[in-house]
N, C-alpha and C. Protein backbone atom coordinates (compact mmCIF):
# COMPACT_ATOMS: atom_id res chain seq x y z
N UNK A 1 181.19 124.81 -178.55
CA UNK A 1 182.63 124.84 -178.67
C UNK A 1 183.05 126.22 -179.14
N UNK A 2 183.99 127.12 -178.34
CA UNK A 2 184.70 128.20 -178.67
C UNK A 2 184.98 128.00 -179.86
N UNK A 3 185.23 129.44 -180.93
CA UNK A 3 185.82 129.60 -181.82
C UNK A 3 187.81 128.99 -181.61
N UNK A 4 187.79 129.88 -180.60
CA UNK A 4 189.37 129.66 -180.06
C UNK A 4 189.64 127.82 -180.14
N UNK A 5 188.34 127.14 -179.38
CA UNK A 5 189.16 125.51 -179.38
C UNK A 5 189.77 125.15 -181.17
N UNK A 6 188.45 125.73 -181.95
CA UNK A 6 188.60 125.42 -183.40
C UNK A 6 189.92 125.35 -183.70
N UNK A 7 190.26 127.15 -183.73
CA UNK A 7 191.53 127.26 -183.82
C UNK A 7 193.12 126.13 -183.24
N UNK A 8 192.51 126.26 -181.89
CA UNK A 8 193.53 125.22 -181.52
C UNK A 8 193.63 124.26 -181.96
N UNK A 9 192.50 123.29 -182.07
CA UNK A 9 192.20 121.92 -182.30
C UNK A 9 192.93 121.86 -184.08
N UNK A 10 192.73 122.92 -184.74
CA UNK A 10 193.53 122.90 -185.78
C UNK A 10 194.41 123.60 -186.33
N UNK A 11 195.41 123.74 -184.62
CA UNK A 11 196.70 123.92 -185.17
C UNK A 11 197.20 122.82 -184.91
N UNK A 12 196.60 121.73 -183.88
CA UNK A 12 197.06 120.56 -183.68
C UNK A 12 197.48 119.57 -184.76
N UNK A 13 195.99 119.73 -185.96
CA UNK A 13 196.44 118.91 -186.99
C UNK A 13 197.36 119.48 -188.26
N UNK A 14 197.51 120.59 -187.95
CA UNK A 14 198.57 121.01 -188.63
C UNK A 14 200.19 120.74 -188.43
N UNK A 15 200.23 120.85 -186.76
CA UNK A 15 201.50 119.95 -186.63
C UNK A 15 201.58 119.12 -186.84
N UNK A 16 200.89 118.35 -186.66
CA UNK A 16 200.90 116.78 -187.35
C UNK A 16 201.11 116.71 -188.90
N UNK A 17 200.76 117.60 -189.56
CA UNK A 17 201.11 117.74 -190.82
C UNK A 17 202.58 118.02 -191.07
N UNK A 18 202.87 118.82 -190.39
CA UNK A 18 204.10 119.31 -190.22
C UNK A 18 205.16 118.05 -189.72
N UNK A 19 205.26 117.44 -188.82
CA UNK A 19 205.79 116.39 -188.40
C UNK A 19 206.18 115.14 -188.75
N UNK A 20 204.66 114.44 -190.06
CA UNK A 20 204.87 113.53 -190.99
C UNK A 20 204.99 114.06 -192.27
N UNK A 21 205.90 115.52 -192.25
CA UNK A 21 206.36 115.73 -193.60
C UNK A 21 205.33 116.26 -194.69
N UNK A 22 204.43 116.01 -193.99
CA UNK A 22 203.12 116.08 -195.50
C UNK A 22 203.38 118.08 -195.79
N UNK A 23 203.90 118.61 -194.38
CA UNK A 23 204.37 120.34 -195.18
C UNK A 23 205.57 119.99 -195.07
N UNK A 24 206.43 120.48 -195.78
CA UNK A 24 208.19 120.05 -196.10
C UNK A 24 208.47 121.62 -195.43
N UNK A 25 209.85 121.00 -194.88
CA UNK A 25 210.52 121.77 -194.42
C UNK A 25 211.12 122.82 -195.11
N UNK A 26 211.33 122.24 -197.06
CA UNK A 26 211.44 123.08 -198.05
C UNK A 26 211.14 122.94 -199.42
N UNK A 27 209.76 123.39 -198.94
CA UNK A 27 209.24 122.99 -200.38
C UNK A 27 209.57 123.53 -201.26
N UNK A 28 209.07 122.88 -202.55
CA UNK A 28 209.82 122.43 -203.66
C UNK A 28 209.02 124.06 -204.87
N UNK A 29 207.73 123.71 -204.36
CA UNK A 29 206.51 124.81 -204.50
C UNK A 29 205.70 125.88 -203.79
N UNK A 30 206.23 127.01 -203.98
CA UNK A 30 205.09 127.76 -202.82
C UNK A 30 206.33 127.62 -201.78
N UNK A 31 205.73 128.47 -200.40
CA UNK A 31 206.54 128.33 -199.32
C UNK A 31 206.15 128.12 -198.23
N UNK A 32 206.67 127.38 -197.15
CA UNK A 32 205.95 126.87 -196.12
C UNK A 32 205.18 127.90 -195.12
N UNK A 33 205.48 129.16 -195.16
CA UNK A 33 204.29 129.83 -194.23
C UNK A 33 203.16 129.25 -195.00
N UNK A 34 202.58 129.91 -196.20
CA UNK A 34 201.29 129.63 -197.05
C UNK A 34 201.32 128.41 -197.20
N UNK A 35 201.92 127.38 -196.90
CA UNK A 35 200.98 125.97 -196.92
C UNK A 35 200.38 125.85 -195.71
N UNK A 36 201.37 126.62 -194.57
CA UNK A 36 200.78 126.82 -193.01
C UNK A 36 199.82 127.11 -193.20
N UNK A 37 199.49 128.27 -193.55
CA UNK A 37 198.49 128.89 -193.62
C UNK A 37 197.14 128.67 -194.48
N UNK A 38 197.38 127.98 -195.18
CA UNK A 38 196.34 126.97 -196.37
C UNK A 38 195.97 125.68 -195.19
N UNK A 39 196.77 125.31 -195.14
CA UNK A 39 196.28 123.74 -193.83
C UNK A 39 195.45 124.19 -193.00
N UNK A 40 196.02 125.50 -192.16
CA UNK A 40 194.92 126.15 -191.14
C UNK A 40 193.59 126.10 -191.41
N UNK A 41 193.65 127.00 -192.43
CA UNK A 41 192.43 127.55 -192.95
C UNK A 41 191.59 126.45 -193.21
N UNK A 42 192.17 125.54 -194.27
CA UNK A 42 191.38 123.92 -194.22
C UNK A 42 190.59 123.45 -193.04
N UNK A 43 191.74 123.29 -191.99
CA UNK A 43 191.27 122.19 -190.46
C UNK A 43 190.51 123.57 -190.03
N UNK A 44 190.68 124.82 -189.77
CA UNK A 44 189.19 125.71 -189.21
C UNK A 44 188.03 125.55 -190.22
N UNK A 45 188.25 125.43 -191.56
CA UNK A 45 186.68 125.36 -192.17
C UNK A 45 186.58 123.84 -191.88
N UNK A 46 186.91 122.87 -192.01
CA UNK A 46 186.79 121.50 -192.02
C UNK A 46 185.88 121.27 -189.95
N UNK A 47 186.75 121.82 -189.53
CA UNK A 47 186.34 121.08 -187.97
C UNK A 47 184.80 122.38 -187.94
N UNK A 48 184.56 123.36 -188.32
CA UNK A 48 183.51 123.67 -188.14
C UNK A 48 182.64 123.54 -188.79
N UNK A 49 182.94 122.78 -189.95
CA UNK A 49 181.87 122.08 -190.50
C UNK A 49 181.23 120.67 -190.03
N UNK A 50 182.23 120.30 -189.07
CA UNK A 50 182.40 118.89 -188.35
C UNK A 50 181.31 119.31 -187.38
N UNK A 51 181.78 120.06 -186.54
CA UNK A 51 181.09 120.79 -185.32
C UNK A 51 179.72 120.99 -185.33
N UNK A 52 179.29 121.78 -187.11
CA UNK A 52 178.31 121.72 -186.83
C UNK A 52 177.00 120.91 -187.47
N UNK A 53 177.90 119.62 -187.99
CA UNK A 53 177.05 118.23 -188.49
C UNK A 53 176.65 117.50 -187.06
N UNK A 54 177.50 117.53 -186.27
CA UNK A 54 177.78 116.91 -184.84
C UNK A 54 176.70 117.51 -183.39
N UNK A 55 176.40 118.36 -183.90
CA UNK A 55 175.87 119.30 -183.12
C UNK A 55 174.26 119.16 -183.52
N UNK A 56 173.85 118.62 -185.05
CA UNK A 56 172.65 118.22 -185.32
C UNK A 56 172.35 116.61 -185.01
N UNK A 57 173.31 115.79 -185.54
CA UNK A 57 173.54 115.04 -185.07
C UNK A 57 173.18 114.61 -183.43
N UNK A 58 173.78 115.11 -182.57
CA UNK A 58 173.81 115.09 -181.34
C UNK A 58 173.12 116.01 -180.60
N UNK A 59 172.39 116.24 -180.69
CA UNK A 59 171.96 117.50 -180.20
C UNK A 59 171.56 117.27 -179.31
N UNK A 60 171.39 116.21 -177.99
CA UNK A 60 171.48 115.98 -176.70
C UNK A 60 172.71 116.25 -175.71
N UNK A 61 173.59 116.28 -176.60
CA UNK A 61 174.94 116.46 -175.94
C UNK A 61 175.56 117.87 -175.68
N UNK A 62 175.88 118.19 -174.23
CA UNK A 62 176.30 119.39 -174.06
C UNK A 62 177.85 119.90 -174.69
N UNK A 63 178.04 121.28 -175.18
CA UNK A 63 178.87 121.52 -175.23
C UNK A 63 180.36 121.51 -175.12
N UNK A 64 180.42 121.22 -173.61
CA UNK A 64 181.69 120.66 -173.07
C UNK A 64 181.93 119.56 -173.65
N UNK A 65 181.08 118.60 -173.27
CA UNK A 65 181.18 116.80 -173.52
C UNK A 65 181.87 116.81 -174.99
N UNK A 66 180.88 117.38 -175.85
CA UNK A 66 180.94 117.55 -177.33
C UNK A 66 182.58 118.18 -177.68
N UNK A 67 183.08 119.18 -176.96
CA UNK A 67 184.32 119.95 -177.15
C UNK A 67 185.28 118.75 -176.96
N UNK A 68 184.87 118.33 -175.85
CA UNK A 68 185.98 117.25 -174.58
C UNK A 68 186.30 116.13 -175.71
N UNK A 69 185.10 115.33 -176.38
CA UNK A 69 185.23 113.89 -177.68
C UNK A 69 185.54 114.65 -178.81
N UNK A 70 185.41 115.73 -179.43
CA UNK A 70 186.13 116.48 -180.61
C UNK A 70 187.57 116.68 -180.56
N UNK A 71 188.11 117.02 -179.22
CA UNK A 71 189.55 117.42 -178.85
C UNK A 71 190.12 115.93 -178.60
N UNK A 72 189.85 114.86 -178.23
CA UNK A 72 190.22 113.75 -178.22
C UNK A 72 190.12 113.01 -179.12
N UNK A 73 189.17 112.90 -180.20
CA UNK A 73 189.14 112.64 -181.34
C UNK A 73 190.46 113.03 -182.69
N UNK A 74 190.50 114.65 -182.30
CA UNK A 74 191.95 115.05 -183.10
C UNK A 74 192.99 114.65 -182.91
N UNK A 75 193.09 114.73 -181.67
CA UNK A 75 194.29 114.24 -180.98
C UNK A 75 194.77 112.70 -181.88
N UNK A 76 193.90 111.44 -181.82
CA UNK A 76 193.92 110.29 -182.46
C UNK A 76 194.00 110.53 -183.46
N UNK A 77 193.44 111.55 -184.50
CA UNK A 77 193.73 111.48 -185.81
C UNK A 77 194.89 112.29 -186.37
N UNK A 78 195.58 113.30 -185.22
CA UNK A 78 196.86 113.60 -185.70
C UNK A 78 197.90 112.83 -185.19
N UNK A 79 197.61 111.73 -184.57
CA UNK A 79 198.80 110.74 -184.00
C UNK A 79 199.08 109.78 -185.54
N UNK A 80 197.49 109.69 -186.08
CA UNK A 80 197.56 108.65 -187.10
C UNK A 80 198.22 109.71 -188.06
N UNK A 81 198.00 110.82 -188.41
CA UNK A 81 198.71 111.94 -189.31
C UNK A 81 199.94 111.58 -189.26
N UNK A 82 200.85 111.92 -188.10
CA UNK A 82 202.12 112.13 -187.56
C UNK A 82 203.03 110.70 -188.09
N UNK A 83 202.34 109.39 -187.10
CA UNK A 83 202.93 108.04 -187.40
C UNK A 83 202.76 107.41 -189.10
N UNK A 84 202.05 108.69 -190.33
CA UNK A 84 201.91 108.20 -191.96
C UNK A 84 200.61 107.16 -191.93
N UNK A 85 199.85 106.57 -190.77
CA UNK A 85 198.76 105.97 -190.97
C UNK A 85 198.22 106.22 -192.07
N UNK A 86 198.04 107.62 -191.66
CA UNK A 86 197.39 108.97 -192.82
C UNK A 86 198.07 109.18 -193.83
N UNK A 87 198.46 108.91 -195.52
CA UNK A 87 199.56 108.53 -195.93
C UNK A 87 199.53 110.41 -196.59
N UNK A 88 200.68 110.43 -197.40
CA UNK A 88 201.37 112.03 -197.41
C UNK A 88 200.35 112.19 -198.93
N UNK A 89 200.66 111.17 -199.75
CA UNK A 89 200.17 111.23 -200.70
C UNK A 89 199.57 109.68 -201.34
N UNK A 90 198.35 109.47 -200.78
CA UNK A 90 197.75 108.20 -200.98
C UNK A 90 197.30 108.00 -202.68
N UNK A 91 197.06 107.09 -202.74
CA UNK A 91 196.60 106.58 -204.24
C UNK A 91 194.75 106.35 -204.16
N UNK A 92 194.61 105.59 -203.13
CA UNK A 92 193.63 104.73 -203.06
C UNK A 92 192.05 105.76 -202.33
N UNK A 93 192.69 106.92 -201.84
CA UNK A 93 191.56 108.30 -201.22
C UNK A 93 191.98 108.82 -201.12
N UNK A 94 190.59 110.23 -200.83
CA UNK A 94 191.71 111.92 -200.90
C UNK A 94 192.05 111.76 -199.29
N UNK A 95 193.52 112.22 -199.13
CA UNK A 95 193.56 112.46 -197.59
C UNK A 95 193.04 113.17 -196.90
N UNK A 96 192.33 114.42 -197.16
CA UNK A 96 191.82 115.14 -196.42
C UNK A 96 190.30 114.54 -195.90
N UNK A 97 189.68 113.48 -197.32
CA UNK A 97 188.43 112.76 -196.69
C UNK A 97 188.80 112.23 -195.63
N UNK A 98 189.82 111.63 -195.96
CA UNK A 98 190.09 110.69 -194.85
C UNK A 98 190.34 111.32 -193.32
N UNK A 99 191.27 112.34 -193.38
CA UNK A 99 191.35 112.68 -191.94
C UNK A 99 189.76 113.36 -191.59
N UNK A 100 188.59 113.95 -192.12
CA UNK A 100 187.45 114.26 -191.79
C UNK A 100 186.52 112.45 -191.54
N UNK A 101 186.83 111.63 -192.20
CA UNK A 101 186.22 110.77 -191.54
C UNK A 101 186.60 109.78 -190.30
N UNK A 102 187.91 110.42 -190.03
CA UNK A 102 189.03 109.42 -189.11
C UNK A 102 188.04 110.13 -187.90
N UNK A 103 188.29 111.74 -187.92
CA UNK A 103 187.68 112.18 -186.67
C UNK A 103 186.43 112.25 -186.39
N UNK A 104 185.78 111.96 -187.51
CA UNK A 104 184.35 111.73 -187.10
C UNK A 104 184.25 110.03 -186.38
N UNK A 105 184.69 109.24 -187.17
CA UNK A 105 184.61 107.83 -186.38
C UNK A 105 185.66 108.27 -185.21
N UNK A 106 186.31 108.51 -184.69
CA UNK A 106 186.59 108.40 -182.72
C UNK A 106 185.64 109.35 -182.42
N UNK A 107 185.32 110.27 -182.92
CA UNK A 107 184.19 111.19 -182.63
C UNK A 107 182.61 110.15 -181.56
N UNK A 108 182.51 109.32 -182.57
CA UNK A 108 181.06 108.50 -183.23
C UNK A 108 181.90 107.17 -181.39
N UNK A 109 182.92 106.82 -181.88
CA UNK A 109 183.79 105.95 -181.23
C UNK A 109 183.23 106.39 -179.54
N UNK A 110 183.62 107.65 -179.36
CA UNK A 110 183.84 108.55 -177.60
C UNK A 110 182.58 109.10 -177.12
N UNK A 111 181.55 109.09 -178.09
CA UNK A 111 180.28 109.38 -177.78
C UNK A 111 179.75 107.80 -176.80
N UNK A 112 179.76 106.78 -177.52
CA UNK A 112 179.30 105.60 -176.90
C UNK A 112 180.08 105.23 -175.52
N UNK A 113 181.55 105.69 -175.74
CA UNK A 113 182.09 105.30 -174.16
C UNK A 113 181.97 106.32 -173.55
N UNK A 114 181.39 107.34 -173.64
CA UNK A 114 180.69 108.47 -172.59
C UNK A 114 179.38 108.14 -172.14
N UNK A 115 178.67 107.47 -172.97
CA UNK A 115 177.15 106.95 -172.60
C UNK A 115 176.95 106.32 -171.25
């Protein structure tokens, strides 16, 4: 997987951040470029750390395939971001575990219906 998908793949979940509010339009603290820019930085270290658990993990699986169920995987977990599935500020887990384990299970999920 390109550096570049990284990037993309997490600006995706950043809109989604952006969309269910979890970055405010005016925050209260700090200012919304640098939370932009803090989220980024998160979802690029986060998905390439994903990438490359997934990649040991899987290590039968080509590149593409692997890019193709990672990018579809985000996709589902910034829909759940967007619609608060993913809550802004949960009680019960950290959200950020959570969105790293959301995309690993459709991850885990799109591997078997590719089989």
């Amino acid at each position: 997987m390109e550096h570049i998908d990284v990037i993309s793949f997490s600006a995706r979940l950043v809109q989604a951040d952006i969309i269910s509010g979890y970055i405010p339009n005016e925050p209260v603290m700090g200012n919304r470029d640098e939370l932009i820019s803090l989220r980024l930085n998160f979802y690029v270290n986060l998905l390439l750390s994903l990438r490359n658990d997934l990649c040991e993990k899987h290590d039968d699986i080509d590149e593409i395939l692997l890019a193709k169920n990672l990018k579809t995987a985000i996709e589902l977990v910034s829909a759940e971001i967007s619609c608060l599935y993913i809550s802004l500020a949960p009680v019960l887990y950290d959200r950020d575990e959570m969105i790293s384990e959301r995309i690993n299970y459709y991850f885990q999920q799109l591997i078997v219906l590719d089989l």
